[in-house]
C-alpha atoms as a PDB file:
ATOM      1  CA  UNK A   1     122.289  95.255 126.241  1.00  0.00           C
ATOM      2  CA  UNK A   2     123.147  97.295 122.868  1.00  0.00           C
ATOM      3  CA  UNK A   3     123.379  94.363 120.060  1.00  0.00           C
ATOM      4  CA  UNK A   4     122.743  95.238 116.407  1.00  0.00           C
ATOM      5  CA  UNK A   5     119.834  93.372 116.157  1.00  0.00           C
ATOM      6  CA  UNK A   6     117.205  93.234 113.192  1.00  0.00           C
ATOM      7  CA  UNK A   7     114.057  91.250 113.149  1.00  0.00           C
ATOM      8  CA  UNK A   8     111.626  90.890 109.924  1.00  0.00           C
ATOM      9  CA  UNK A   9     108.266  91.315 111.980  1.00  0.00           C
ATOM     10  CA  UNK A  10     104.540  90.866 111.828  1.00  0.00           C
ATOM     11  CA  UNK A  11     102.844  92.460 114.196  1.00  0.00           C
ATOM     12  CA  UNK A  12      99.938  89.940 113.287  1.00  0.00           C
ATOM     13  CA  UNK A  13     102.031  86.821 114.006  1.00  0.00           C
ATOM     14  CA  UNK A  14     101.987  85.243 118.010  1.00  0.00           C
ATOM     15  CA  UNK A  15     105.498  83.792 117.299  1.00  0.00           C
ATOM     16  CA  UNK A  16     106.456  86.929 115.798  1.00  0.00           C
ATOM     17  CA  UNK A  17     105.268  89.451 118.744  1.00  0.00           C
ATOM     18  CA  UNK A  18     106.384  86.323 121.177  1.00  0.00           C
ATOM     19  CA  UNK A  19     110.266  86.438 119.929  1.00  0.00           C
ATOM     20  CA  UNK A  20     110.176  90.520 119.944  1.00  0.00           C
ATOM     21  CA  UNK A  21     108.900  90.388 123.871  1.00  0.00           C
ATOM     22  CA  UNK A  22     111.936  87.781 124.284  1.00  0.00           C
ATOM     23  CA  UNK A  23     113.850  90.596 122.767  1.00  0.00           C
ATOM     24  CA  UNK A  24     112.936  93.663 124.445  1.00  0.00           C
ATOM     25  CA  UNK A  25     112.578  91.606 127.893  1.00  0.00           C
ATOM     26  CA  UNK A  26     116.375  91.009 127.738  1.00  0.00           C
ATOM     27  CA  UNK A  27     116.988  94.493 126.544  1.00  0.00           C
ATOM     28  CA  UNK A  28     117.248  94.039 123.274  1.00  0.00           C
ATOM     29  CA  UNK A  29     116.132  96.816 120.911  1.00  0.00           C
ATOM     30  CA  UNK A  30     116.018  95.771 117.438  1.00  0.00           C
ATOM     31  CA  UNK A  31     114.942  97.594 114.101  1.00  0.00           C
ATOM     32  CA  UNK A  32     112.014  95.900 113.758  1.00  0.00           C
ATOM     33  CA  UNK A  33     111.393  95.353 109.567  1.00  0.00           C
ATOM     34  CA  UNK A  34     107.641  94.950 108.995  1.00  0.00           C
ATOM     35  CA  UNK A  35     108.797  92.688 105.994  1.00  0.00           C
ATOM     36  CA  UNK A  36     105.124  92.537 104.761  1.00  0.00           C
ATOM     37  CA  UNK A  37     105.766  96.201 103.901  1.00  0.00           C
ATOM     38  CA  UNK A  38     109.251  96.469 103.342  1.00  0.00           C
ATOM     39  CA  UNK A  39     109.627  93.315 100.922  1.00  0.00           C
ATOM     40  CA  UNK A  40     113.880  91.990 101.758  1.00  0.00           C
ATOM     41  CA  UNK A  41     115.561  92.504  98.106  1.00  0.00           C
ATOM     42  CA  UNK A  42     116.493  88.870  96.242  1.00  0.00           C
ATOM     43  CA  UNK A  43     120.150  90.031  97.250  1.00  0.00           C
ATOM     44  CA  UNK A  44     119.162  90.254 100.847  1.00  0.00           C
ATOM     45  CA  UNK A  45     117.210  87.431 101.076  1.00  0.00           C
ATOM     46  CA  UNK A  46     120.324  85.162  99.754  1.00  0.00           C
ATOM     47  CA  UNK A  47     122.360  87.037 102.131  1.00  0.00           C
ATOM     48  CA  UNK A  48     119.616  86.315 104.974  1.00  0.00           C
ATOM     49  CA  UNK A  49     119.767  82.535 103.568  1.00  0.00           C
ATOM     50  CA  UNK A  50     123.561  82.141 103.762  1.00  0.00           C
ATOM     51  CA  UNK A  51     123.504  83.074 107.067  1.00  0.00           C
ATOM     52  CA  UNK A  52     121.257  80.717 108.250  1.00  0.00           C
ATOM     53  CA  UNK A  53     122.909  78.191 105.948  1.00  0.00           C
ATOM     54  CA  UNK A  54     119.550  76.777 103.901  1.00  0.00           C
ATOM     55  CA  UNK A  55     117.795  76.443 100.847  1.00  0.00           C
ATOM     56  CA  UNK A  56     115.051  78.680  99.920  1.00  0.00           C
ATOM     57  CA  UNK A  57     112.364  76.548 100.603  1.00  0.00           C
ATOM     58  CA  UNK A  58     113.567  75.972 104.514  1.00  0.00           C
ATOM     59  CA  UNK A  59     112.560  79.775 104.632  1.00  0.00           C
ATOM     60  CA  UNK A  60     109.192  79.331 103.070  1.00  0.00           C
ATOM     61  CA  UNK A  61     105.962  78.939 104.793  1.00  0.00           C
ATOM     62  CA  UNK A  62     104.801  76.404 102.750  1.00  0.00           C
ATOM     63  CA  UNK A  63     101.398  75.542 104.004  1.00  0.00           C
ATOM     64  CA  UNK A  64      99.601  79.570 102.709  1.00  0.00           C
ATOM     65  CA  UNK A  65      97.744  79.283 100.017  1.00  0.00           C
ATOM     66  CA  UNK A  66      99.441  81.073  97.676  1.00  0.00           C
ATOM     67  CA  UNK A  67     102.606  78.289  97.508  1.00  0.00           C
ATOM     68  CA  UNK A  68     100.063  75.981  96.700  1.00  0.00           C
ATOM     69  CA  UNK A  69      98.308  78.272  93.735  1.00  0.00           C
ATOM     70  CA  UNK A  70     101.884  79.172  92.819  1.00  0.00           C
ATOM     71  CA  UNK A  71     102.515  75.445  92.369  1.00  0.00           C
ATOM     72  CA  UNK A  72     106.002  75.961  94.255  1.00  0.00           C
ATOM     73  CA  UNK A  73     105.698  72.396  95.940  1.00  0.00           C
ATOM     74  CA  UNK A  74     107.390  70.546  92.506  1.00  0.00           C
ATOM     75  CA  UNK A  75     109.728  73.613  92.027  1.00  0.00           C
ATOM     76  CA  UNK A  76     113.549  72.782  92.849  1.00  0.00           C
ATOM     77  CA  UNK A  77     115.301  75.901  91.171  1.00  0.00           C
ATOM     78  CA  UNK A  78     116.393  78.074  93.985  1.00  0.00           C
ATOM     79  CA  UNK A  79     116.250  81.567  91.842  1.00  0.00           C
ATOM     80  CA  UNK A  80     112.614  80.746  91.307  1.00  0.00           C
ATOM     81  CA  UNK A  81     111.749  80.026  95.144  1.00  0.00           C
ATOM     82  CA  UNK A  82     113.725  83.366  95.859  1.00  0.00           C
ATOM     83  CA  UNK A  83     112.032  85.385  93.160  1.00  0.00           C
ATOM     84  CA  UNK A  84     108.405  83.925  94.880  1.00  0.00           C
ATOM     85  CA  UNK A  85     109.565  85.378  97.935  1.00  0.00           C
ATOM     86  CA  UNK A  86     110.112  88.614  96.908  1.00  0.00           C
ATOM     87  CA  UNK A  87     106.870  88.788  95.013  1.00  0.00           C
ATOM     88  CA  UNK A  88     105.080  87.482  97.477  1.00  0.00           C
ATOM     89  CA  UNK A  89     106.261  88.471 100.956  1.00  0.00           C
ATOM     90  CA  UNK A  90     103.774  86.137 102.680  1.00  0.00           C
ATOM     91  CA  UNK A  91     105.276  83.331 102.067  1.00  0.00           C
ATOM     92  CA  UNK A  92     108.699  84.096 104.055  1.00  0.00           C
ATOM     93  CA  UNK A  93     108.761  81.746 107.562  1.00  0.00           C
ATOM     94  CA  UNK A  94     108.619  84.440 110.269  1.00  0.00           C
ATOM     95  CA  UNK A  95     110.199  86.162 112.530  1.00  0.00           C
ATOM     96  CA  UNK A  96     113.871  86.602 111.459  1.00  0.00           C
ATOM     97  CA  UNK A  97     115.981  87.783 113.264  1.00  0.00           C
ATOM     98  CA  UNK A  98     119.579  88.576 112.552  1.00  0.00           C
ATOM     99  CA  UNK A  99     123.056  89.620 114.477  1.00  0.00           C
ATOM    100  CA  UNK A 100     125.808  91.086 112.926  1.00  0.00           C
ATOM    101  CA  UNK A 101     126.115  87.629 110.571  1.00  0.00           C
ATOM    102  CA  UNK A 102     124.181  85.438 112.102  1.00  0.00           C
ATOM    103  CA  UNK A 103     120.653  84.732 111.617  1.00  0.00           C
ATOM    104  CA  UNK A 104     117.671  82.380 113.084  1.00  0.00           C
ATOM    105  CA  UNK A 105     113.860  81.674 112.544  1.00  0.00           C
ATOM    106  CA  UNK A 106     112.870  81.817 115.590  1.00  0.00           C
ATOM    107  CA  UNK A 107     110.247  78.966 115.332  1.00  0.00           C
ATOM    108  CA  UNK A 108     110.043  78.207 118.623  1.00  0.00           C
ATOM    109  CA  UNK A 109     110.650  81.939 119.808  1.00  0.00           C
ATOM    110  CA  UNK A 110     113.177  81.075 122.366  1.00  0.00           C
ATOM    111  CA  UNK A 111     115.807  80.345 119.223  1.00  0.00           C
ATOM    112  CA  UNK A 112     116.323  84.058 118.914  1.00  0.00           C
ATOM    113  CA  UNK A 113     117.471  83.814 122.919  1.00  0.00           C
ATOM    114  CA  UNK A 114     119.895  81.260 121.888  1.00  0.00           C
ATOM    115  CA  UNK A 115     121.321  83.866 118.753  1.00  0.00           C
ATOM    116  CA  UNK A 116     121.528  87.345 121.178  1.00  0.00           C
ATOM    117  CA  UNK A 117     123.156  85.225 123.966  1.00  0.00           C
ATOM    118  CA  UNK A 118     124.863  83.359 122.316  1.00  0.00           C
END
């Protein structure tokens, strides 16, 4: 199966290495983006966001520690959740992964199946 397929991985995540075995068992080779290491741009990240049609903070893993010392919880301005993300990686929801213009978090891993097959 040759799809263009991208996922923002870490290797230290089960769900993460979980939805990249979904991948590669259906013959799915995608550029993996360690996004820990490559930090998405703000302009990606809204273009990753459109895609999967939700705010900022639907993409945020909410419950690390440094949302809570960033006091994000009470913030509603979207530019500020986005800029928090870029700063701080960590607090992106993982794994994404994206087709063409299509993107899921693939929380539970078998989402991504649902994306390539679809």
């Amino acid at each position: 199966m040759n799809k263009n397929v991208t996922i923002w991985h870490n290797p230290r995540c089960g769900k993460s290495r979980e939805a990249l075995k979904l991948l590669e068992a259906e013959g799915v080779e995608p550029t993996i983006v360690k996004y820990l290491d490559q930090t998405p741009s703000e302009t990606e990240l809204r273009r990753v966001l459109a895609m999967l049609g939700i705010g900022a903070r639907d993409m945020m893993r909410t419950k690390e520690k440094i949302y809570k010392e960033l006091g994000l919880r009470d913030v509603t301005d979207e530019d500020t959740l986005i800029e928090a993300m870029v700063k701080h990686p960590k607090l992106i929801e993982r794994p994404v992964v994206i087709l063409n213009d299509k993107a899921v978090i693939g929380r539970p891993p078998e989402k991504v199946m649902k994306l390539v097959k679809g």
